[in-house]
Protein backbone atom coordinates (compact mmCIF):
# COMPACT_ATOMS: atom_id res chain seq x y z
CA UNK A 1 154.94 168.07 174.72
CA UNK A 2 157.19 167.94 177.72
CA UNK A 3 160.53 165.47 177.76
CA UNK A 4 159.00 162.71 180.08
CA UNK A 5 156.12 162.47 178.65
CA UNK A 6 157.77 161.71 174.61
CA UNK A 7 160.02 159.30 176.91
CA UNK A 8 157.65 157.30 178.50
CA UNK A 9 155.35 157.42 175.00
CA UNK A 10 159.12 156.04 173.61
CA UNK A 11 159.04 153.60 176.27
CA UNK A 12 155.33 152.55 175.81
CA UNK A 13 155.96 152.02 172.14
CA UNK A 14 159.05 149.97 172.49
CA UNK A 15 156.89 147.38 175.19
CA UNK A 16 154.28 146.96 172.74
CA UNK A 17 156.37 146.00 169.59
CA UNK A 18 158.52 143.96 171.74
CA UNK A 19 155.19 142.43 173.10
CA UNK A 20 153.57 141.65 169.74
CA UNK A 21 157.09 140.63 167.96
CA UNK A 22 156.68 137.40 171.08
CA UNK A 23 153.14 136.95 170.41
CA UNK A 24 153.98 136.64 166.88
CA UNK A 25 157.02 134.35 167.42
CA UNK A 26 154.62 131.97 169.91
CA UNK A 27 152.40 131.96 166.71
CA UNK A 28 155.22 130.56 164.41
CA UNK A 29 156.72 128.16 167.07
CA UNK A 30 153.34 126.76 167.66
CA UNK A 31 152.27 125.85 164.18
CA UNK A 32 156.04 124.65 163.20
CA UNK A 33 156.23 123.12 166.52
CA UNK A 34 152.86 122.07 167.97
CA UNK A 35 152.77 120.41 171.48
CA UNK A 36 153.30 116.95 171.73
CA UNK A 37 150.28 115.18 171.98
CA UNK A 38 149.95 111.19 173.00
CA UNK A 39 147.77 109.17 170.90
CA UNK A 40 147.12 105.08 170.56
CA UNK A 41 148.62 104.88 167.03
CA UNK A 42 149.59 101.22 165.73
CA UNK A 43 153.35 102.10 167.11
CA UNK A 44 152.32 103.49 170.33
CA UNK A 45 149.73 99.66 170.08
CA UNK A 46 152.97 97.86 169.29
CA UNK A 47 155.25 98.87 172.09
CA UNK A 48 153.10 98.42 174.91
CA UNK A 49 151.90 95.02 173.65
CA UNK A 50 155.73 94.14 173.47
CA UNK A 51 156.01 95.20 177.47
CA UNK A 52 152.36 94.06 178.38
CA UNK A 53 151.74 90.98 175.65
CA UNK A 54 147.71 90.96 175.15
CA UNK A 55 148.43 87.36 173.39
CA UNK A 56 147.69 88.67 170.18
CA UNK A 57 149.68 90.20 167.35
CA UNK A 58 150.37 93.56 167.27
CA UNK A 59 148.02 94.19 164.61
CA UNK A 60 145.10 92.48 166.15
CA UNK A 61 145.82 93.92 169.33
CA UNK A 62 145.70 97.41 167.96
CA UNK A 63 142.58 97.05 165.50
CA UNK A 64 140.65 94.86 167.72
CA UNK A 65 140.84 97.11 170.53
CA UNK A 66 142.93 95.20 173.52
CA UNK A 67 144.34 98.33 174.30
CA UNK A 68 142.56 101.55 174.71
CA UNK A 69 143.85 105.30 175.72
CA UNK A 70 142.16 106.54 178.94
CA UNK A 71 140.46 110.06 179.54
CA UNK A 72 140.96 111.91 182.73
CA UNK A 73 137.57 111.20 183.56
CA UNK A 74 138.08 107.57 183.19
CA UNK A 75 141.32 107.96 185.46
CA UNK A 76 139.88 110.25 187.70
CA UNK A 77 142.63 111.96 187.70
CA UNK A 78 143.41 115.84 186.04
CA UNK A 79 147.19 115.42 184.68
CA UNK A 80 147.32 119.14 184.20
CA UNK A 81 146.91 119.35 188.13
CA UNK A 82 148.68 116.18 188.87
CA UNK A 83 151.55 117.26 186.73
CA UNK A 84 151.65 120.73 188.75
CA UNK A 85 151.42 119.25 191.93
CA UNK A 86 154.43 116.45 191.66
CA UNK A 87 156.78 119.11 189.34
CA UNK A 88 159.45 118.35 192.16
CA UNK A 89 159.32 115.06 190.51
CA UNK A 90 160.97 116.88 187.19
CA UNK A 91 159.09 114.58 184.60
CA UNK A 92 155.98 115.34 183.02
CA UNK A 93 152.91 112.12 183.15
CA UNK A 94 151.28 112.19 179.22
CA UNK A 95 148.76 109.59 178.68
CA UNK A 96 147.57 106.69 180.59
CA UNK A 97 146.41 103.65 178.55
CA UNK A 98 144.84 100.45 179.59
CA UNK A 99 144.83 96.32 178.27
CA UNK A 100 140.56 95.79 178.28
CA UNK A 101 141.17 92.54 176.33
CA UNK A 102 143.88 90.11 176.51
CA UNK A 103 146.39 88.41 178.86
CA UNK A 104 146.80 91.22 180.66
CA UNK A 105 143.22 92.31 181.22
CA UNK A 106 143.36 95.69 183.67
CA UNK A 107 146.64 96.37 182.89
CA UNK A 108 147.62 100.33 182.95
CA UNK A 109 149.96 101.47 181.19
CA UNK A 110 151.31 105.30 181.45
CA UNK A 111 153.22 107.40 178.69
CA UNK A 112 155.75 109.76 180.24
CA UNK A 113 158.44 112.45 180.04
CA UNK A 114 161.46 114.10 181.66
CA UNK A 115 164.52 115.65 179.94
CA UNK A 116 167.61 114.26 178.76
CA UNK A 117 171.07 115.53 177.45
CA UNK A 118 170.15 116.27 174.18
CA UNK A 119 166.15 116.86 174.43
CA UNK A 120 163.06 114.75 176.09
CA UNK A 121 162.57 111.08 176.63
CA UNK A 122 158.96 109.14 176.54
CA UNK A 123 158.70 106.21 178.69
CA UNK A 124 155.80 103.60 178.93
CA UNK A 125 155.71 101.83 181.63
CA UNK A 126 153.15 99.21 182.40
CA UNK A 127 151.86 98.16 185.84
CA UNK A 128 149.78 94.72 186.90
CA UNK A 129 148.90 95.17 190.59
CA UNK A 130 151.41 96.40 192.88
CA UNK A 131 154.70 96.04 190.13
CA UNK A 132 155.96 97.41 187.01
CA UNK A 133 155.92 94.47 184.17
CA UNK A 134 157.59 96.10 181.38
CA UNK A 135 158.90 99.72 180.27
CA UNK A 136 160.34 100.72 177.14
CA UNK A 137 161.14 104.25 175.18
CA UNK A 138 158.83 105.49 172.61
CA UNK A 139 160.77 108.72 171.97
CA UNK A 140 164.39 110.09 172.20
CA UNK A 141 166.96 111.71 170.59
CA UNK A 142 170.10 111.13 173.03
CA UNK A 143 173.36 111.22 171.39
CA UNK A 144 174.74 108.56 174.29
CA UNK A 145 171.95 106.37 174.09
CA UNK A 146 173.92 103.42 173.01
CA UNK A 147 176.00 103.40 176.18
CA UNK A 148 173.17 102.28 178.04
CA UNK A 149 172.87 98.87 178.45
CA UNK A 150 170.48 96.41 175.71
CA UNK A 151 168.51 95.32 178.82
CA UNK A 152 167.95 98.49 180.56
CA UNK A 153 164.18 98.07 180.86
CA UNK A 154 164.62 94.02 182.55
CA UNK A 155 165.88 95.97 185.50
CA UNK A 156 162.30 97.64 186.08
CA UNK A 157 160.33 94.56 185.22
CA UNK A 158 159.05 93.47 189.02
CA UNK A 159 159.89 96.36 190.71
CA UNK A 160 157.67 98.09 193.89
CA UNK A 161 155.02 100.59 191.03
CA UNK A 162 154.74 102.98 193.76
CA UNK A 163 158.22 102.99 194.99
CA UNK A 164 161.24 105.40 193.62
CA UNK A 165 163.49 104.03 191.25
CA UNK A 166 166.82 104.05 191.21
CA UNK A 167 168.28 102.88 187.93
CA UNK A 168 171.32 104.41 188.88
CA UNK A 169 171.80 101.47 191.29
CA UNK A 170 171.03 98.83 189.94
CA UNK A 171 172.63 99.48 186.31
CA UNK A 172 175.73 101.25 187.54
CA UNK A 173 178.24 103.44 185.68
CA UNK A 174 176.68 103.89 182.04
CA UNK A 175 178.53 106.77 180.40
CA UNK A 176 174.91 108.13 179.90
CA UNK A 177 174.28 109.68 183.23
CA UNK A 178 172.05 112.15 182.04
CA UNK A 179 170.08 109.91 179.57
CA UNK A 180 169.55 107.26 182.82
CA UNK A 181 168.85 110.42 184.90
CA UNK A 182 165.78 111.24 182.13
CA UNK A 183 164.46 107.70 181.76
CA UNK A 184 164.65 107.59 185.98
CA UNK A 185 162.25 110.48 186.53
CA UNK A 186 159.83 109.50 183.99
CA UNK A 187 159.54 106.33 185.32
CA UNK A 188 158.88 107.76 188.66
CA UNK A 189 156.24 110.51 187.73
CA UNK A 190 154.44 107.36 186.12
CA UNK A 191 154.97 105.60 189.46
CA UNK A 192 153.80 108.52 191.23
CA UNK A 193 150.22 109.01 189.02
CA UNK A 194 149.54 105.25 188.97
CA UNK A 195 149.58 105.04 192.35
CA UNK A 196 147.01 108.26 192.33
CA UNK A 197 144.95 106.20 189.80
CA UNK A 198 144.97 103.18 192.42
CA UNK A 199 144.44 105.65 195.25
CA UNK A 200 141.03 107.10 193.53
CA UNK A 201 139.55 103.80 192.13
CA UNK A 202 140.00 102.14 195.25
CA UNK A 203 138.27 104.93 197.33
């Protein structure tokens, strides 16, 4: 057998256990880590009634149904698409969820993501008509969260739901740039598919 042939048989062999060896990794990372999926859990139930009150407690408002999680059918929108075509946005749109019963009756509310400083950050922000009317964080792990201020989330409450916001602004020097940076483009990838939601139903 001549030289180059062994070598590229070498080469051939070394791309294939390097191949499985990732497959194999994938494998572990997935069932260690599986990907984050959004579901209406009695927490999940609890923090959007707290940003969107139904009038009820938060156990009645999660096991009588006020609030129900959406499909894409209901929504009419694909997030896997809707994700890829607003990436430029940098935050990631998860779940959308909606008040059927309540105070707030037709009330959407989306679940959200964009990366911090020390990991990712889930918004949910909640939208009556044309304004946001509540957010809050449902997941984080940011080790200068506490520099950002109590009332963070007061600053969103009547602000334009289709607009860009610009906590940045309106809250000023934090100390947690890149924590307000995280919570900023989540909030505006939910703006951006709720406004997409609005666009479809109303069409």
């Amino acid at each position: 057998m001549n030289k180059p042939l062994v070598n590229a048989l070498k080469a051939m062999a070394v791309l294939v256990t390097i191949t499985a060896v990732c497959v194999a990794l994938l494998t572990v990372c997935n069932m260690f880590f599986p990907t984050y999926e959004p579901v209406l859990d009695a927490k999940t139930a609890s923090l959007i009634n707290g940003i969107c009150p139904t009038g009820q407690t938060d156990e009645a408002a999660f096991a009588d149904g006020y609030i129900v999680i959406l499909s894409e059918t209901d929504i009419g929108v694909e997030l896997n698409k809707f994700n890829k075509d607003n990436k430029t946005r940098k935050g990631v749109a998860l779940a959308v969820y909606k008040q059927v019963k309540g105070d707030n009756v037709g009330a959407y509310i989306i679940e959200s993501r964009a990366s911090g400083r020390d990991g990712n950050v889930v918004i949910l922000t909640a939208y009556v008509g044309d304004k946001i009317v509540g957010a809050t964080v449902k997941k984080q792990g940011e080790s200068y969260w506490n520099k950002l201020p109590e009332d963070l989330f007061s600053y969103l409450e009547g602000s334009d739901a289709y607009g860009t916001p610009n906590l940045g602004d309106l809250v000023g020097k934090t100390g947690a740039t890149i924590s307000l940076g995280a919570i900023n483009r989540a909030v505006d990838i939910s703006n951006a598919l709720y406004k997409q939601i609005c666009e479809v139903n109303a069409a």
